[in-house]
Protein backbone atom coordinates (compact mmCIF):
# COMPACT_ATOMS: atom_id res chain seq x y z
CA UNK A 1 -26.86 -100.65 2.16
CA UNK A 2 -30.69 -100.58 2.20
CA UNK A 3 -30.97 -104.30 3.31
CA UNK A 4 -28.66 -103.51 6.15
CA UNK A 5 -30.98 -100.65 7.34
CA UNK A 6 -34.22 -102.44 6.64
CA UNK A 7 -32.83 -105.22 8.72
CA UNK A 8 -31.88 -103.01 11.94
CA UNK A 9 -35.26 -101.28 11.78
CA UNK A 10 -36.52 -104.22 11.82
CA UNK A 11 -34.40 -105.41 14.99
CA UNK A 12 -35.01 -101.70 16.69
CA UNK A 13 -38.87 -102.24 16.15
CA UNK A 14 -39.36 -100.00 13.40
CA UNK A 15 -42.14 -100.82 10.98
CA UNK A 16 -42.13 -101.08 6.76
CA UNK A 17 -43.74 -98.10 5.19
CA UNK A 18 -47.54 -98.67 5.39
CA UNK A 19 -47.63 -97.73 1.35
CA UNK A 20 -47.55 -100.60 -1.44
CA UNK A 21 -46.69 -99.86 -4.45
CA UNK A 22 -48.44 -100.77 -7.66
CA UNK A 23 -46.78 -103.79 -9.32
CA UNK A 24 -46.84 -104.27 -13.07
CA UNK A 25 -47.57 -108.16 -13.82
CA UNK A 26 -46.92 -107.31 -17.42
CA UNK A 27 -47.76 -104.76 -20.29
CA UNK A 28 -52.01 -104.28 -20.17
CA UNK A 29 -52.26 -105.67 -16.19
CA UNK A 30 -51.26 -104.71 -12.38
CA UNK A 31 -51.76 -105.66 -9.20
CA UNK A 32 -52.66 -102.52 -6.44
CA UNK A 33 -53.06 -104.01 -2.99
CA UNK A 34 -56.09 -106.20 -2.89
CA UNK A 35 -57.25 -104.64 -6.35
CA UNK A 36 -56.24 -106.26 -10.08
CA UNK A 37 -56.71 -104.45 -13.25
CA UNK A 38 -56.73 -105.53 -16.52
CA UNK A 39 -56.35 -103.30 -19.93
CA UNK A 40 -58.48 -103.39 -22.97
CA UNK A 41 -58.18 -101.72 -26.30
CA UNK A 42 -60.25 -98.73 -25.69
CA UNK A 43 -57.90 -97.77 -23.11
CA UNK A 44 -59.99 -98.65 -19.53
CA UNK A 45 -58.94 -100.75 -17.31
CA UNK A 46 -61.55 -103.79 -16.33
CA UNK A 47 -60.99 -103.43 -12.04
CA UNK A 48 -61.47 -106.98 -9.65
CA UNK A 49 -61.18 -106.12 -5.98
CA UNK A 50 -60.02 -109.61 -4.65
CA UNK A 51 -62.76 -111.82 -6.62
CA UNK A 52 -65.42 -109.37 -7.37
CA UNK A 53 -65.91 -107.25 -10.41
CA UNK A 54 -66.38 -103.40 -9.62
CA UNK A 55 -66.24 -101.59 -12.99
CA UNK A 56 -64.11 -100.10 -15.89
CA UNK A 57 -61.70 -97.27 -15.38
CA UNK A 58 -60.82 -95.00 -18.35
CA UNK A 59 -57.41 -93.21 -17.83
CA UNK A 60 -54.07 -94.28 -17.98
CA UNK A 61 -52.62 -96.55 -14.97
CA UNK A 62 -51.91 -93.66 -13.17
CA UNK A 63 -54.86 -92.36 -12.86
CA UNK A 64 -56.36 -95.57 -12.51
CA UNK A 65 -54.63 -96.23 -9.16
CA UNK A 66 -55.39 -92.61 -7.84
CA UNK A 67 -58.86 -93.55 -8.54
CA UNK A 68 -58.49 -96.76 -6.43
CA UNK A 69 -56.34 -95.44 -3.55
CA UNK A 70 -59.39 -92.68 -3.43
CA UNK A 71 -61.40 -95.78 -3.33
CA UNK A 72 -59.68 -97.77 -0.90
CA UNK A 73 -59.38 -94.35 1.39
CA UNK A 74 -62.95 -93.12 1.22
CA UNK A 75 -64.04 -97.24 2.24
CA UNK A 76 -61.93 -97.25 5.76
């Protein structure tokens, strides 16, 4: 039913959401729009924003990407 209302949304004009979620490329690393994380054993995350290195993160994923979409909001 979704694809059916995606695609006349799509026919009336109507936009996708503007919000991407996180994805998961497996256990330890994710992708969150044009940032990629990467897990180590003392539980930070090593952050790339498309090629360039901009620092550990200690939390859990969550908090990771709340730190990142604070990021991403406070930059536009």
């Amino acid at each position: 039913m979704s694809f059916l209302r995606r695609t006349l949304n799509r026919l009336r004009g109507h936009s996708e959401s503007v919000y991407e979620p996180a994805g998961i490329i497996h256990n330890g690393e994710f992708r969150f729009g044009n940032y990629y994380a990467q897990a180590t054993p003392q539980r930070t995350y090593h952050v790339w924003e498309g090629n360039t290195y901009i620092g550990e993160y200690p939390g859990e994923r969550i908090d990771v990407v709340m730190q990142l979409h604070q990021r991403n909001q406070e930059n536009k």
